[in-house]
Protein backbone atom coordinates (compact mmCIF):
# COMPACT_ATOMS: atom_id res chain seq x y z
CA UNK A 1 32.21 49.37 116.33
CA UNK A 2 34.32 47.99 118.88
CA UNK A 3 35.93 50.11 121.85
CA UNK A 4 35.32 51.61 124.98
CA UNK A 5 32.55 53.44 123.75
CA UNK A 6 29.05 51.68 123.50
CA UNK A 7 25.98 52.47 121.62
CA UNK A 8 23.28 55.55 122.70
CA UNK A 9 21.48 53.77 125.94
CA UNK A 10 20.86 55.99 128.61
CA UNK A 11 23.65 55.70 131.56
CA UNK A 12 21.66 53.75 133.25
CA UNK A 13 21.02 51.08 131.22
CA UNK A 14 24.81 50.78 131.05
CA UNK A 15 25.34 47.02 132.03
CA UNK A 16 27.05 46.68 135.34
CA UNK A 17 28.72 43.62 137.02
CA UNK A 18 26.47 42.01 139.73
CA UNK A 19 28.72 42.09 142.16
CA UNK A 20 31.34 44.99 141.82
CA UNK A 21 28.35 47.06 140.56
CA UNK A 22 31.29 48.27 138.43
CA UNK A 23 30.27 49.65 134.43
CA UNK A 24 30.97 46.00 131.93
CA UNK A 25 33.24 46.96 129.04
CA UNK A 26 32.07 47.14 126.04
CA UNK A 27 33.52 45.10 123.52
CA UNK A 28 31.70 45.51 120.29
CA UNK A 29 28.63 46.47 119.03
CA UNK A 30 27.47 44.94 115.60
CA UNK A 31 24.40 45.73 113.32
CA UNK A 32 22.80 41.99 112.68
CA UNK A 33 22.03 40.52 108.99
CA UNK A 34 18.09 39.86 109.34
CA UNK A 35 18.62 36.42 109.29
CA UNK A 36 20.47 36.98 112.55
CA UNK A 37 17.89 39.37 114.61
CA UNK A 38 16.24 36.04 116.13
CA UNK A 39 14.89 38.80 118.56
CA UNK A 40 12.78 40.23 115.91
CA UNK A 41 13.13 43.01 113.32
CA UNK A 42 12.63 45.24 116.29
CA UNK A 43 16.01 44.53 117.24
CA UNK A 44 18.39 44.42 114.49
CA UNK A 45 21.94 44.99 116.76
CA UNK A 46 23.73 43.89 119.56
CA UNK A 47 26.33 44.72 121.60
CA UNK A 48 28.83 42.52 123.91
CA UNK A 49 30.35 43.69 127.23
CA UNK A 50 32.95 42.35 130.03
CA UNK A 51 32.50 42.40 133.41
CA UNK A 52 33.89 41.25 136.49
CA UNK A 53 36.05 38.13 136.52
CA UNK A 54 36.48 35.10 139.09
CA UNK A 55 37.27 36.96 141.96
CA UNK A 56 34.76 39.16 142.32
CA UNK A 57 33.52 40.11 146.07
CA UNK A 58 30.35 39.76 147.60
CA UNK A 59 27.65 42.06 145.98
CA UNK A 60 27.80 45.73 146.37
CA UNK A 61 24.63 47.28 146.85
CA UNK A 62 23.99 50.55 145.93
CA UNK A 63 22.81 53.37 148.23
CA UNK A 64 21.16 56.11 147.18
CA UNK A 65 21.85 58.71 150.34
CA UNK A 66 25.12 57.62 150.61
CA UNK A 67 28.15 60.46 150.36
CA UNK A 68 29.87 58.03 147.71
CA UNK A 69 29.02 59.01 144.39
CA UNK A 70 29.82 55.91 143.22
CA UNK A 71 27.26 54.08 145.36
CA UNK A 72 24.23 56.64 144.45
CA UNK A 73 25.31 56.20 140.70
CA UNK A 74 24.73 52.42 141.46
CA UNK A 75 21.62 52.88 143.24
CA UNK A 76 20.21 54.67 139.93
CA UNK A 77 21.51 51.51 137.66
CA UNK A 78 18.28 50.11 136.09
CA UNK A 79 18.57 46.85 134.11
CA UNK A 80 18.08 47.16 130.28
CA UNK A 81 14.76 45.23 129.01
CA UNK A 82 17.08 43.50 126.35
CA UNK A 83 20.10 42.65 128.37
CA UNK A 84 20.94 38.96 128.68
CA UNK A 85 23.39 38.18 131.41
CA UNK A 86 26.31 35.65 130.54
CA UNK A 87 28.43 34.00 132.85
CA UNK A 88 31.65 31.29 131.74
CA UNK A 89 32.54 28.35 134.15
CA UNK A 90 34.81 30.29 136.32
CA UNK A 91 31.94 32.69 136.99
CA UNK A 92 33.31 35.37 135.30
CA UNK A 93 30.15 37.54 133.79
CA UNK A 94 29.47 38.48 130.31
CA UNK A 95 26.15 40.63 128.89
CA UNK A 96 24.48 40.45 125.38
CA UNK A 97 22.54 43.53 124.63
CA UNK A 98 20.00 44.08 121.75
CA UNK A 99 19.89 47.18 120.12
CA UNK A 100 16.81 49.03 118.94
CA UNK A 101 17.46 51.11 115.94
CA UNK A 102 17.04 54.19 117.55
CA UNK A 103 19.40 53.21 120.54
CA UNK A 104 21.76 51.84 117.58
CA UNK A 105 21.69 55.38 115.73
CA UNK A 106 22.01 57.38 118.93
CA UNK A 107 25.51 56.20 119.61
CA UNK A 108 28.92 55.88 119.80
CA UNK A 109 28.15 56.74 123.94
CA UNK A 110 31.04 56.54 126.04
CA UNK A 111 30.36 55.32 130.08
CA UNK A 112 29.57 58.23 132.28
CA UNK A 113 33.17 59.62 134.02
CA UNK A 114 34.71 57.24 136.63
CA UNK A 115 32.82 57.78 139.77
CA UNK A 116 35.22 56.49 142.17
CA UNK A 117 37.57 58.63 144.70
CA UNK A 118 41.01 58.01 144.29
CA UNK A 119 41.71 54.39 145.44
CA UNK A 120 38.70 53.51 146.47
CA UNK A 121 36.48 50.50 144.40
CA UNK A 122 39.49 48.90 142.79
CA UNK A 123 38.85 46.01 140.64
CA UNK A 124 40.70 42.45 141.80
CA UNK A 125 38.37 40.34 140.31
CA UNK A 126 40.55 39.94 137.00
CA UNK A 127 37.99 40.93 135.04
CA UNK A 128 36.85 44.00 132.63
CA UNK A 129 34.71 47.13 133.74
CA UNK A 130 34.52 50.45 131.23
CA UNK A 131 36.53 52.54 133.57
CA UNK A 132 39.89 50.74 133.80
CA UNK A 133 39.94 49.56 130.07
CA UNK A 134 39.91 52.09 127.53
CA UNK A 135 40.50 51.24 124.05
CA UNK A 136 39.98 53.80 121.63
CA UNK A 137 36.71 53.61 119.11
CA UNK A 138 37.56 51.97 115.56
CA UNK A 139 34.44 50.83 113.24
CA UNK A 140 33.74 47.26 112.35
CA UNK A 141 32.09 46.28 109.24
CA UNK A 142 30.67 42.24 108.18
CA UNK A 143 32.25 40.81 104.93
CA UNK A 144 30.59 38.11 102.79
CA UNK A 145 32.79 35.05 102.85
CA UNK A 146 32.51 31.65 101.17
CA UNK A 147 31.51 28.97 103.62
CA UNK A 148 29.97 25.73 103.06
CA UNK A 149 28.67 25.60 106.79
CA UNK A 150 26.66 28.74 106.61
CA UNK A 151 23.28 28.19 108.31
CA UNK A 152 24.31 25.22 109.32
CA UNK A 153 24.57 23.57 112.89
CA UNK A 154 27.92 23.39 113.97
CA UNK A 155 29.60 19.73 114.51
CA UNK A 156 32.58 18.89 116.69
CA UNK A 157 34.00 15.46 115.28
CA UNK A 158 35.96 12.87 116.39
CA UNK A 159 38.68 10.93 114.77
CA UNK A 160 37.01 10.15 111.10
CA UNK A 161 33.31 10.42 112.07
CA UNK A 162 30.92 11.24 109.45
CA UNK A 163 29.44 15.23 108.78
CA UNK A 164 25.70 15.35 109.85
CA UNK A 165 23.40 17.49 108.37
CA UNK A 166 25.12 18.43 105.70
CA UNK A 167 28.31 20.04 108.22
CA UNK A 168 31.53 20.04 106.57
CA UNK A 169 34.42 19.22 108.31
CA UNK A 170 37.32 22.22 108.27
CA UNK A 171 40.07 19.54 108.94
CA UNK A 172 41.11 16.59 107.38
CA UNK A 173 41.71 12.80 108.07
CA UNK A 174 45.24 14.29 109.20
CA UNK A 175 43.86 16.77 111.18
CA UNK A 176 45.31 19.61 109.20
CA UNK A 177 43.17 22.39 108.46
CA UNK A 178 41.32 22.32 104.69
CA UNK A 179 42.46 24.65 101.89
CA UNK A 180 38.82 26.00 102.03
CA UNK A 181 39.20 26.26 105.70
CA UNK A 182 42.38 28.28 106.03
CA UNK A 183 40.70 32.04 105.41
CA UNK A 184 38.21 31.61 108.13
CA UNK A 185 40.28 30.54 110.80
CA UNK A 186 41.47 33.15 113.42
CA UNK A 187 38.77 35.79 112.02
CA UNK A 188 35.48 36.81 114.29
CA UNK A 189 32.33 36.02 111.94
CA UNK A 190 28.86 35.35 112.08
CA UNK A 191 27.54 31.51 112.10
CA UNK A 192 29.11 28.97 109.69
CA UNK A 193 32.27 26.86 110.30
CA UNK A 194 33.13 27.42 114.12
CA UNK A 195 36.30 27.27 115.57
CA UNK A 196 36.25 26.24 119.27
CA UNK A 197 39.64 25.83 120.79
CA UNK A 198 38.71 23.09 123.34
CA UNK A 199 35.26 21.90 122.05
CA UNK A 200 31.83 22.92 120.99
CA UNK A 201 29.77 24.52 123.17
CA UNK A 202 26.67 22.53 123.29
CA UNK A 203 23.37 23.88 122.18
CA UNK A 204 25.19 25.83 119.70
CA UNK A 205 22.50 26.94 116.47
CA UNK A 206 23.73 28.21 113.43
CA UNK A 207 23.05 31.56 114.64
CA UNK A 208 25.85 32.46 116.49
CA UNK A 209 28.78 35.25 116.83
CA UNK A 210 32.12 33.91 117.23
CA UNK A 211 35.02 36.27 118.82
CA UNK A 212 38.14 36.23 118.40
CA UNK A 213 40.45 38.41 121.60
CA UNK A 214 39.54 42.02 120.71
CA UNK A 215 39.82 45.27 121.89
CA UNK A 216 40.24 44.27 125.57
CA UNK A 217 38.66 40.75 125.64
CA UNK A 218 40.63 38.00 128.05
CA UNK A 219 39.78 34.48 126.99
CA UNK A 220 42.65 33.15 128.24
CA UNK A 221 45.29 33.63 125.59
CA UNK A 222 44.57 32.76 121.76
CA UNK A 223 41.29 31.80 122.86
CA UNK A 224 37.84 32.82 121.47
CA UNK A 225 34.19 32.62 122.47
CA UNK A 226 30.83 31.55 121.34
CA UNK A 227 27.95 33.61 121.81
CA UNK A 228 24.13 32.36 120.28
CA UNK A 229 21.78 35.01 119.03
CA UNK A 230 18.91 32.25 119.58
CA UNK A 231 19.74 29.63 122.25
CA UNK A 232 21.42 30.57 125.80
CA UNK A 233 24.55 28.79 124.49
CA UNK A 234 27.72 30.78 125.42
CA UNK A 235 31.18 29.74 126.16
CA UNK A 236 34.90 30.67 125.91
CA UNK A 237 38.17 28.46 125.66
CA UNK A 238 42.11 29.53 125.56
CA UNK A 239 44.85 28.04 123.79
């Protein structure tokens, strides 16, 4: 599913940014073929929030007698055991969360009601945070597709350099795209050919989720990110 609302954690466990303290947005949450739950069978989903952007402020800290709802919600905020924290090279943050079954069949859960007074805790950090962005629920579903780079390691090349591995090259010696090629390009998938709009991320396994801009997601405009299920690779690129 992909929308504002995430799957059944408890409030929470609801990722925040580390330094608004404001709710990440969630982006899409995704049950895993089991060749893709490198966590373990124990985990056999994830889900992928936005958070804060560049500009975010010095850390809010959370106070648990304070008058400000907002700040004793924050205080309460307990990091989820499975929650692996992202951040791109402008420092905007990102979180990668892996789903139990029972958290996956316990949701949709939208974020708890916006906890702020009226004009107070605005977000300038040009990022994402579940209370601003609201895009409505739609369901998400994986389709097989023919790929001759499935579970393989992605390769960027250069000019006419050779395939390694067995990596097949989506573009020609003319650097237009290949008629194989063609269907998988602009589409969010799991592993295979990879699209990265200003190079590969390194460390990148076959085991990866590329996205595409959905439902709320800013990379920069016709950009798309890389997020591996096994390494810490992660990265994003506009066009």
């Amino acid at each position: 599913m992909v929308g504002h609302e995430g799957p059944g954690i408890a409030w929470q466990h609801w990722p925040r940014s580390t330094a608004t303290g404001l709710p990440m947005m969630h982006a899409i949450t995704l049950v895993l073929p089991a060749e893709y739950r490198r966590k373990g069978e124990q985990y056999p989903a994830i889900s992928f929030f936005a958070g804060e952007g560049q500009f975010a402020p010095e850390p809010v800290q959370g106070d648990a007698s304070s008058a400000d709802p907002f700040l004793r919600d924050l205080a309460a905020a307990i990091e989820h055991p499975a929650l692996h924290r992202r951040r791109d090279l402008i420092d905007g943050e990102f979180a990668l969360l892996w789903l139990t079954a029972e958290e996956l069949a316990a949701g949709p859960t939208g974020p708890h009601a916006d906890l702020r007074a009226a004009g107070s805790w605005i977000d300038e950090s040009e990022g994402c945070n579940a209370w601003d962005e609201r895009d409505p629920r739609s369901d998400v579903w994986l389709v097989p597709r023919t790929d001759p780079n499935a579970g393989i390691i992605p390769q960027e090349f250069f000019d006419s350099e050779p395939a390694t591995a067995g990596y097949t090259n989506p573009f020609d010696a003319q650097s237009e795209i290949q008629p194989w090629a063609e269907p998988l390009l602009g589409m969010s998938h799991l592993g295979g050919t990879t699209f990265p709009v200003q190079g590969l991320p390194e460390g990148l396994t076959p085991w990866y989720l590329e996205l595409e801009e959905i439902v709320g997601l800013n990379f920069g405009g016709d950009g798309n990110a890389q997020i591996d299920l096994e390494s810490d690779t992660f990265d994003w690129a506009c066009g």
